[in-house]
C-alpha atoms as a PDB file:
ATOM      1  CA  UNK A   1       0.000   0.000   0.000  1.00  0.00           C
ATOM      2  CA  UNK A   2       1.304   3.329  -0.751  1.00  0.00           C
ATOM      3  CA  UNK A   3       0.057   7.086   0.212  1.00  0.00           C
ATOM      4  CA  UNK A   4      -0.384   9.763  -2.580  1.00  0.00           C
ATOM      5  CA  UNK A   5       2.284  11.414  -1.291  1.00  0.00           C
ATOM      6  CA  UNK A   6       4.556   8.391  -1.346  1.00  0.00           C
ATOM      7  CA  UNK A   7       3.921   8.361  -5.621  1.00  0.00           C
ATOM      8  CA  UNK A   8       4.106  11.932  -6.313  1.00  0.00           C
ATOM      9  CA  UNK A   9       7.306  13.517  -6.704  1.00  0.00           C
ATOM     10  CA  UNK A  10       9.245   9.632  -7.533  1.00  0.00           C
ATOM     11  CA  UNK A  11      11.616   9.671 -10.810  1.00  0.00           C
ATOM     12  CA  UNK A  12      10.329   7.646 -13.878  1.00  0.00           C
ATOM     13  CA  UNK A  13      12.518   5.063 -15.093  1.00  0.00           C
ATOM     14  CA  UNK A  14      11.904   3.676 -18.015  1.00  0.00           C
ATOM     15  CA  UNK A  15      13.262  -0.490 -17.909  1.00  0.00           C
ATOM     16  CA  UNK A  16      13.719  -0.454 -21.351  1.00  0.00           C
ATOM     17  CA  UNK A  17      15.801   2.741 -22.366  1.00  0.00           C
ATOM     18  CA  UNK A  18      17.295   2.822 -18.510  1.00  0.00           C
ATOM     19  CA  UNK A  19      16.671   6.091 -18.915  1.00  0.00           C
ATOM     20  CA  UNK A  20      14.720   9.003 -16.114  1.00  0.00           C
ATOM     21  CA  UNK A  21      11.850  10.219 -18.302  1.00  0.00           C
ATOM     22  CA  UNK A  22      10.862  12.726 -15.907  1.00  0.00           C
ATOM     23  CA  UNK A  23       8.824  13.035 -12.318  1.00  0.00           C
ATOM     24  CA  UNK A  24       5.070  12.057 -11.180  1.00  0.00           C
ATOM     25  CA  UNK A  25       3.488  15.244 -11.154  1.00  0.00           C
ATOM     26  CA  UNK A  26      -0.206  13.719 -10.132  1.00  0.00           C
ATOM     27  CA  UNK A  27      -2.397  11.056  -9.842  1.00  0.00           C
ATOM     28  CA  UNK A  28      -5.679  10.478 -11.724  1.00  0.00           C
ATOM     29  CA  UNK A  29      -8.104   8.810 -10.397  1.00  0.00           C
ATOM     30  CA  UNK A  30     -11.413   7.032 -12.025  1.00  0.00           C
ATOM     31  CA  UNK A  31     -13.992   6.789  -8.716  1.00  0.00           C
ATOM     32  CA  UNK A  32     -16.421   4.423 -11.022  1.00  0.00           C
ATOM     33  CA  UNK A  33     -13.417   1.646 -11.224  1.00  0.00           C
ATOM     34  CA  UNK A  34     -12.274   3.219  -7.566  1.00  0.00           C
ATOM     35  CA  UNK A  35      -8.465   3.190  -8.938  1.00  0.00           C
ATOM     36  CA  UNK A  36      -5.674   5.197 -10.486  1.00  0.00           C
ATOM     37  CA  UNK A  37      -5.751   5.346 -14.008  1.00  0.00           C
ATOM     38  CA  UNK A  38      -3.282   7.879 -15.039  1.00  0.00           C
ATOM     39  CA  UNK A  39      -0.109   9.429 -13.417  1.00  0.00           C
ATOM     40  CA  UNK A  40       0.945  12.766 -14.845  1.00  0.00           C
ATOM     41  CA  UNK A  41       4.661  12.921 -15.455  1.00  0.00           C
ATOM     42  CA  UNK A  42       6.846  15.839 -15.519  1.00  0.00           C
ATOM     43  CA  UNK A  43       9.230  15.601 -17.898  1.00  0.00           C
ATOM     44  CA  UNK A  44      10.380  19.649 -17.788  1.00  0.00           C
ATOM     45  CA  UNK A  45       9.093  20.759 -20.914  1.00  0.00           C
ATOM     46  CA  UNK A  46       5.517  21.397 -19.881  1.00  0.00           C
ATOM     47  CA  UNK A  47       5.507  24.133 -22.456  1.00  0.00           C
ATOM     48  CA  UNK A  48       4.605  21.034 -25.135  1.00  0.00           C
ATOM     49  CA  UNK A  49       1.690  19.927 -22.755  1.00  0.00           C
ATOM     50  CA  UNK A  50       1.161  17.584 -20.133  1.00  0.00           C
ATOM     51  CA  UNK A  51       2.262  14.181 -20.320  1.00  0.00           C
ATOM     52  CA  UNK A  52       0.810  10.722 -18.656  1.00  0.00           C
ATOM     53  CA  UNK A  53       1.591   7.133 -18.596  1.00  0.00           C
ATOM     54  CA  UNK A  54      -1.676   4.862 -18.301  1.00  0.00           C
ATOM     55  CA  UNK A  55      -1.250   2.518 -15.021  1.00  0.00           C
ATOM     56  CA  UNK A  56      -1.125  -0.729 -16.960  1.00  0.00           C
ATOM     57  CA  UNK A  57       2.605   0.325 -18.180  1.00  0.00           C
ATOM     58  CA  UNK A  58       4.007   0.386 -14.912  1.00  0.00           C
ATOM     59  CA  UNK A  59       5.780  -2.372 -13.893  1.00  0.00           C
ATOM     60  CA  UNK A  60       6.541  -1.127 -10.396  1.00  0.00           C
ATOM     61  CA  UNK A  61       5.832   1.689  -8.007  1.00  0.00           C
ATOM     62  CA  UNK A  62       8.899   1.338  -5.250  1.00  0.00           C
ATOM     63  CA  UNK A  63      10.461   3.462  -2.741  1.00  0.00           C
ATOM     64  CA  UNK A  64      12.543   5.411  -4.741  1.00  0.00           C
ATOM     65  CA  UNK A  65      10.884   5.230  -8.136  1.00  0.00           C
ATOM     66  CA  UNK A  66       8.574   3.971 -10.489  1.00  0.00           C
ATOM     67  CA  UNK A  67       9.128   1.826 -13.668  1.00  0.00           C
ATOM     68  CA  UNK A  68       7.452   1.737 -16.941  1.00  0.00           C
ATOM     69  CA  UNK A  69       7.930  -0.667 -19.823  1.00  0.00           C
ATOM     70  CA  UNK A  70       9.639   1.894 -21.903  1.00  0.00           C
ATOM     71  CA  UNK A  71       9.605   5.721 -23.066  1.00  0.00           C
ATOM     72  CA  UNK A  72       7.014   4.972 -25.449  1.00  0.00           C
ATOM     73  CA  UNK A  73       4.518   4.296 -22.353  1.00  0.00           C
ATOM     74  CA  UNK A  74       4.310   8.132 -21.839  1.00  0.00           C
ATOM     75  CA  UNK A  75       1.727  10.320 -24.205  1.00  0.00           C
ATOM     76  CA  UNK A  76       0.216  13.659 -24.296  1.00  0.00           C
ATOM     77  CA  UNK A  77      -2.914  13.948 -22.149  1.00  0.00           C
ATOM     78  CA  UNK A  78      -4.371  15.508 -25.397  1.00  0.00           C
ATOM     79  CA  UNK A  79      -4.323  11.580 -27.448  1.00  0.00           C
ATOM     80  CA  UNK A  80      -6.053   9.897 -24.341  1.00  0.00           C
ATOM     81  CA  UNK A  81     -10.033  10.313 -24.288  1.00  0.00           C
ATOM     82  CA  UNK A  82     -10.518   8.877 -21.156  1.00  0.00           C
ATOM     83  CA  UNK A  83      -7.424  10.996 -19.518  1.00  0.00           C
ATOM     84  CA  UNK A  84      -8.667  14.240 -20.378  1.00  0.00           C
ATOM     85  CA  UNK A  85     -12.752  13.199 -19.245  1.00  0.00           C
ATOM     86  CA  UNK A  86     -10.751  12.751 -16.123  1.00  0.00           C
ATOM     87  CA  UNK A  87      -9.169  16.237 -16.024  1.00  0.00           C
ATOM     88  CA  UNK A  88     -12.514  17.695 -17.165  1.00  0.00           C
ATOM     89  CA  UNK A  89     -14.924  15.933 -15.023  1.00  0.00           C
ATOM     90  CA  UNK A  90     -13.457  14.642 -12.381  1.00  0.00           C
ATOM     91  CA  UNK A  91     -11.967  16.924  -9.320  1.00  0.00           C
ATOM     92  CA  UNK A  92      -9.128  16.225  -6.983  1.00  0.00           C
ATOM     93  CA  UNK A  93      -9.476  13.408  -3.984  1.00  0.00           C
ATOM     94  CA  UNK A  94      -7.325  15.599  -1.616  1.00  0.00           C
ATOM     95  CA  UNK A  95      -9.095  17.917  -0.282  1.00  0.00           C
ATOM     96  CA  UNK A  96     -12.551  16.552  -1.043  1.00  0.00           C
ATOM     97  CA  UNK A  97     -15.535  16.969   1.573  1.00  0.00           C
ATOM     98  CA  UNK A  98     -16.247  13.751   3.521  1.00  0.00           C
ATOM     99  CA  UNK A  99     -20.136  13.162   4.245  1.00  0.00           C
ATOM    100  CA  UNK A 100     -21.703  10.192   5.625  1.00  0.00           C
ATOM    101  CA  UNK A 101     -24.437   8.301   4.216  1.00  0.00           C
ATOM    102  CA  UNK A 102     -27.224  10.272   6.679  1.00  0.00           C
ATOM    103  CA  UNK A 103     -26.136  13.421   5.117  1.00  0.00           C
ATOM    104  CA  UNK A 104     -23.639  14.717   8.047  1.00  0.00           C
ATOM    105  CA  UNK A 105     -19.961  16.384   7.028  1.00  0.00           C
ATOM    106  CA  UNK A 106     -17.259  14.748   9.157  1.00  0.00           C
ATOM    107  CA  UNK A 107     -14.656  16.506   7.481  1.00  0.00           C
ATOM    108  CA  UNK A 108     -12.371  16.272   4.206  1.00  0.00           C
ATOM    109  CA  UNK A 109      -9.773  13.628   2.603  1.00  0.00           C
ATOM    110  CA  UNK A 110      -6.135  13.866   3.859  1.00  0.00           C
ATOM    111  CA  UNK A 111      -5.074  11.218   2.131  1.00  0.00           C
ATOM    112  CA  UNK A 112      -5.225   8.194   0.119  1.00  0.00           C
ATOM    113  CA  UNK A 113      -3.902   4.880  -0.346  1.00  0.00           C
ATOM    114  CA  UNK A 114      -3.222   2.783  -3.536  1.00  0.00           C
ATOM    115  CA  UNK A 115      -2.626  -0.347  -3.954  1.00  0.00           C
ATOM    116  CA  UNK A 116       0.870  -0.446  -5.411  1.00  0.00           C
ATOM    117  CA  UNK A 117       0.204  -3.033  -7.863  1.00  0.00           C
ATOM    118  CA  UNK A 118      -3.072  -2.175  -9.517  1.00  0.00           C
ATOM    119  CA  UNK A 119      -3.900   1.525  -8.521  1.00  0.00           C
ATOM    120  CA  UNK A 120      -6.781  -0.104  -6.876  1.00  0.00           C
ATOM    121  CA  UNK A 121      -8.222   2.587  -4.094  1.00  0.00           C
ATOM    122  CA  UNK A 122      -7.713   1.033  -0.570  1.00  0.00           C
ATOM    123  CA  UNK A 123      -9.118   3.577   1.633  1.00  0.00           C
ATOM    124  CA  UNK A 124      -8.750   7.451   2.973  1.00  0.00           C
ATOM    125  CA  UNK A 125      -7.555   8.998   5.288  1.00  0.00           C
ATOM    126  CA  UNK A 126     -10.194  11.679   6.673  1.00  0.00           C
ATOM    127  CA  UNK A 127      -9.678  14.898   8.653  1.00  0.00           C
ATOM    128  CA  UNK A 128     -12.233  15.489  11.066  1.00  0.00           C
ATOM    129  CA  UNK A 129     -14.101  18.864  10.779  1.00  0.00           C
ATOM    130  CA  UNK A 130     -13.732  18.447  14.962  1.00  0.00           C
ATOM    131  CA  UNK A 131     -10.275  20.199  16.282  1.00  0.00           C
ATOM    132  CA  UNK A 132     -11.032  18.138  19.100  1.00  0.00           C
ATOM    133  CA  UNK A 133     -10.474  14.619  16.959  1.00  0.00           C
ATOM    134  CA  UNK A 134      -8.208  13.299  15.338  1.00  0.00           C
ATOM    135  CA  UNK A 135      -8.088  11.782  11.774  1.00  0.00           C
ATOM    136  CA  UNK A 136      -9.413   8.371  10.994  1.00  0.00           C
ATOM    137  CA  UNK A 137      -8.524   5.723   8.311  1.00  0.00           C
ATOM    138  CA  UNK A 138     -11.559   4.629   6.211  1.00  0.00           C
ATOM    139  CA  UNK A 139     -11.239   1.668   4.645  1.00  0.00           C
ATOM    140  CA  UNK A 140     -12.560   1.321   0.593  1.00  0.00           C
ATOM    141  CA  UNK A 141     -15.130  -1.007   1.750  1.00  0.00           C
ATOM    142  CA  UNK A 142     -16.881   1.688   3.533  1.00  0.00           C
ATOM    143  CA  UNK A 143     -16.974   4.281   0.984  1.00  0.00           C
ATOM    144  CA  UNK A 144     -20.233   4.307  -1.240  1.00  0.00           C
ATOM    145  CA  UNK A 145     -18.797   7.161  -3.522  1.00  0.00           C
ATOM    146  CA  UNK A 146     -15.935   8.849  -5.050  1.00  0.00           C
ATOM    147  CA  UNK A 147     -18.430  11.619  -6.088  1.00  0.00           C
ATOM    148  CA  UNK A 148     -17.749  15.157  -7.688  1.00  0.00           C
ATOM    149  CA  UNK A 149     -19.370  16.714  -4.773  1.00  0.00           C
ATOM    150  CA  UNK A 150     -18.244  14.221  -1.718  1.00  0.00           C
ATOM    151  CA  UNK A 151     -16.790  11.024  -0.573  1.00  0.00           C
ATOM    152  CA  UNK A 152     -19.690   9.834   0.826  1.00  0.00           C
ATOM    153  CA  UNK A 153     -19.454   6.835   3.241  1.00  0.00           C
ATOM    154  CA  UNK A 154     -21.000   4.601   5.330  1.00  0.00           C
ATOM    155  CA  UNK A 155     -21.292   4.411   8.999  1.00  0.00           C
ATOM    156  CA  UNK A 156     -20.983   0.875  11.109  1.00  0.00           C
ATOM    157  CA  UNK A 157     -24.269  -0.758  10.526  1.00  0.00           C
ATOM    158  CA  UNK A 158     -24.062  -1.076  14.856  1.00  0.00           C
ATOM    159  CA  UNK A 159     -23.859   2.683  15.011  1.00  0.00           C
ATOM    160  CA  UNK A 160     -27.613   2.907  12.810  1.00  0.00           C
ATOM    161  CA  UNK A 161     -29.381   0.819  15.095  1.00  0.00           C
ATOM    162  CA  UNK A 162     -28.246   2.573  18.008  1.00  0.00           C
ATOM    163  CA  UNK A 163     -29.610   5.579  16.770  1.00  0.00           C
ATOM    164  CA  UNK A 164     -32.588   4.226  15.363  1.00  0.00           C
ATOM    165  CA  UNK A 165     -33.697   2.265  18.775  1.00  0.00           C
ATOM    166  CA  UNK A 166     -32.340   5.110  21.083  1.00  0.00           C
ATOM    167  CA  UNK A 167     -34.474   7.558  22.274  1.00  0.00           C
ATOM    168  CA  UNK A 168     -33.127   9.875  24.727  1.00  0.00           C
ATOM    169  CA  UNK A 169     -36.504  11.625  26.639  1.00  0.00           C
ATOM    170  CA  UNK A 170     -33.490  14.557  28.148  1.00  0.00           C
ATOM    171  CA  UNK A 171     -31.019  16.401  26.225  1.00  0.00           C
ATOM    172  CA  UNK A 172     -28.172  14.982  28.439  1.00  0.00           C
ATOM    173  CA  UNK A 173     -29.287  11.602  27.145  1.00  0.00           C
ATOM    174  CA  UNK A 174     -29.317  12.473  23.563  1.00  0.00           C
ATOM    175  CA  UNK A 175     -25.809  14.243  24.220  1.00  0.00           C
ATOM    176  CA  UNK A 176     -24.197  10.606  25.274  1.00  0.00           C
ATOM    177  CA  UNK A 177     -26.078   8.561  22.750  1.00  0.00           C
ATOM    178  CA  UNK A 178     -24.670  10.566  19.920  1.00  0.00           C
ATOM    179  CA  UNK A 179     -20.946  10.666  21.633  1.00  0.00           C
ATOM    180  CA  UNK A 180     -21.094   6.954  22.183  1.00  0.00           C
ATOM    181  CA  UNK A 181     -22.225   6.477  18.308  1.00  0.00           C
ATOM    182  CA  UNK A 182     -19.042   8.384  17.534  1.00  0.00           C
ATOM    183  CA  UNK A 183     -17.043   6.490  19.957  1.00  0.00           C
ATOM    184  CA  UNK A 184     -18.068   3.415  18.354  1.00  0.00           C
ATOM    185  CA  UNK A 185     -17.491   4.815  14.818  1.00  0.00           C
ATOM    186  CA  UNK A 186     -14.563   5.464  15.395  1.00  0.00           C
ATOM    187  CA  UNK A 187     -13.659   2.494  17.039  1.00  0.00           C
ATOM    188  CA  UNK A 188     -15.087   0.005  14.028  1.00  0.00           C
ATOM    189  CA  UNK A 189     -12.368   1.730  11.617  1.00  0.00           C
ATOM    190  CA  UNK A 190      -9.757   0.884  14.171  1.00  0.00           C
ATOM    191  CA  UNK A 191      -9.799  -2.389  14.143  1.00  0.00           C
ATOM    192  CA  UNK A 192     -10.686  -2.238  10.158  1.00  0.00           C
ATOM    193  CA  UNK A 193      -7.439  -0.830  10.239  1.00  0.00           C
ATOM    194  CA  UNK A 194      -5.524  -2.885  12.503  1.00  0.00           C
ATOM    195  CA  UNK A 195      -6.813  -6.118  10.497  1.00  0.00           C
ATOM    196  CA  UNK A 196      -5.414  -4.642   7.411  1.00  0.00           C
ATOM    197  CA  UNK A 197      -2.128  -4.711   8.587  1.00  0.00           C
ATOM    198  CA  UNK A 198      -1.795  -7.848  10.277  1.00  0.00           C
ATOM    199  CA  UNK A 199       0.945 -10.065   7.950  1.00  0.00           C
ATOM    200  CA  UNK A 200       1.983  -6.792   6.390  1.00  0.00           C
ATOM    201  CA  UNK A 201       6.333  -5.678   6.778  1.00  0.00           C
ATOM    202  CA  UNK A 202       7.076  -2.189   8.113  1.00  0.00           C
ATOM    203  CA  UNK A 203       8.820  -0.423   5.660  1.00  0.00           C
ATOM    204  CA  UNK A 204      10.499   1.927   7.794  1.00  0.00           C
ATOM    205  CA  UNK A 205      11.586   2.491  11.406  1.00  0.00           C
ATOM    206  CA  UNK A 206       8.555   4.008  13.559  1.00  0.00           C
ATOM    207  CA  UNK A 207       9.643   5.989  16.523  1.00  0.00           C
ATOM    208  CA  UNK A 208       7.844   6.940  19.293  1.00  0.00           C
ATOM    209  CA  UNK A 209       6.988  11.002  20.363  1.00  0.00           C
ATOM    210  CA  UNK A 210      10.327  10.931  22.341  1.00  0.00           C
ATOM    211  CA  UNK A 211      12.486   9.347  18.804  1.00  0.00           C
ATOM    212  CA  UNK A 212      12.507   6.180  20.533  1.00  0.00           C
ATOM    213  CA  UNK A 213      12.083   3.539  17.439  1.00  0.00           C
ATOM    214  CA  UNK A 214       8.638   1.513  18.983  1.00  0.00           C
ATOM    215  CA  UNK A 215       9.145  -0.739  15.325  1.00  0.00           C
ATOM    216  CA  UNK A 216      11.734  -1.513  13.387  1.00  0.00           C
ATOM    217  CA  UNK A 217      12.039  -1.849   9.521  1.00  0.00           C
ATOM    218  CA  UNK A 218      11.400  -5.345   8.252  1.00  0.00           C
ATOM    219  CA  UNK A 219       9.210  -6.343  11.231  1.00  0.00           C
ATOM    220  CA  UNK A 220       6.285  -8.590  10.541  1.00  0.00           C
ATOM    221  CA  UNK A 221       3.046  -6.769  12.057  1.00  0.00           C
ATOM    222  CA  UNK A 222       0.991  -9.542  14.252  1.00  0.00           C
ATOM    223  CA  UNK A 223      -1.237  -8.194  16.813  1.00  0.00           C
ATOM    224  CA  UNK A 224       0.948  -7.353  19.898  1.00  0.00           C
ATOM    225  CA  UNK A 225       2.877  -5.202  17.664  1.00  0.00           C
ATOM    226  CA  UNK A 226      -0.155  -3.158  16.013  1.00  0.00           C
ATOM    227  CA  UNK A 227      -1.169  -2.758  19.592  1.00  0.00           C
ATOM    228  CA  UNK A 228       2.207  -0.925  20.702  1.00  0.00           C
ATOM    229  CA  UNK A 229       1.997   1.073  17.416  1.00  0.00           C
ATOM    230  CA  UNK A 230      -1.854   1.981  18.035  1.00  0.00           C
ATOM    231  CA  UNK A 231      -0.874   3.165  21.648  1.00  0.00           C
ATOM    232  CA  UNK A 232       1.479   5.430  20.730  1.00  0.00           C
ATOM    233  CA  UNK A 233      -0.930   6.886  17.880  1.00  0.00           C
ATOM    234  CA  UNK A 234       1.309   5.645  14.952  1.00  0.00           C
ATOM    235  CA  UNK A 235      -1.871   3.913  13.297  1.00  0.00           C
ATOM    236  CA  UNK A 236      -1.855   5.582  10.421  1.00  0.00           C
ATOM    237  CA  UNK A 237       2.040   6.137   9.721  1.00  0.00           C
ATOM    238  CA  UNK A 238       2.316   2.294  10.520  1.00  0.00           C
ATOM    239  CA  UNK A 239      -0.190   1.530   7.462  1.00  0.00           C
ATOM    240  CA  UNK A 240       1.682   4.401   5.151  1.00  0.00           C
ATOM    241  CA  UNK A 241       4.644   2.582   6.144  1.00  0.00           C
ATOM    242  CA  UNK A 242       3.896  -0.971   5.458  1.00  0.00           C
ATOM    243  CA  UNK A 243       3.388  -3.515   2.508  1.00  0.00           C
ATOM    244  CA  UNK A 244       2.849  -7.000   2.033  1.00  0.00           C
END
């Protein structure tokens, strides 16, 4: 699994030539196949247009750079139809309002994760609109929609019928019902999260708020050591950090 940021800004080698063809300028994504199609590469000259190479001609998307079959892989975004439907139609994931299924904003995308052999979407990673929480990772099999609008996704079924059977008769009640639904929201992605990473290798030292390295590079993730990383709040760097 790889974070946006992890893709944009690698070198483009190109196996063939053994050549740098340029940088990865951005990633486009197609929300009805819930992938990356396109990355936009930077080759310097952006006075001839902008160039992309279609996901299928990547061979690899490492550490330090990302492969294509050769320098023939990259074209102008003007002689792919689908490429420039996605410049036209489709807006940015970053940044993008977050709204659940019941119509509430909980606050905007942060980041995303690829898969780093497919481009397949694995999940988000969503700022809360609250100062007072922090952000959550939201796996792809709770998002509904990549829409032009709003990622729109869908809370725990548990949390629904809480709501839907609670009914609070004093406004102190109906304050605790809806922080325990959150509570519990929050909670279900959690352990979405820590499931995902079980059997996964850390990719990079993760050190504690003191330095301190809590996980080492190379380590297999089982339980006990997801735990240590999700009591220190390294969740989410642990899965940014990680592959299979």
């Amino acid at each position: 699994m790889k974070a946006s940021h992890q893709i944009i800004g690698l070198p483009v080698i190109s196996a063939q030539e053994g050549i740098e063809a340029g940088n990865i300028k951005e990633l486009l994504i197609d929300p009805q196949k819930r992938a990356v199609r396109f990355a936009v590469v930077d080759d310097g000259q952006w006075y001839f247009g902008a160039n992309i190479v279609d996901i299928s001609d990547i061979l690899g998307i490492g550490d330090d750079a990302i492969v294509i079959k050769s320098r023939d892989a990259i074209k102008k975004i003007t002689e792919v139809e689908e490429a420039v439907r996605l410049v036209k139609v489709e807006p940015p994931l970053l940044g993008q309002i977050v709204m659940t299924h019941k119509g509430k904003i909980v606050g905007t995308v942060e980041e995303y994760f690829v898969h780093e052999d497919n481009g397949h979407l694995l999940g988000c990673r969503i700022q809360s609109s609250s100062e007072t929480e922090d952000a959550d990772f939201v796996p792809d099999d709770n998002i509904l929609t990549y829409g032009t609008k709003a990622v729109v996704i869908k809370l725990p079924h548990e949390e629904e019928s809480a709501a839907e059977e609670r009914q609070p008769e004093v406004e102190i009640g109906q304050e605790a019902a809806a922080s325990d639904g959150k509570e519990q929201y929050k909670n279900v992605f959690i352990e979405r999260q820590k499931a995902f990473l079980i059997g996964r290798r850390v990719t990079k030292d993760i050190n504690d708020m003191d330095g301190k390295i809590i996980i080492s590079k190379d380590t297999m993730l089982d339980e006990e050591i997801i735990e240590i990383a999700a009591q220190a709040g390294k969740l989410v760097e642990l899965t940014m950090n990680s592959r299979p």
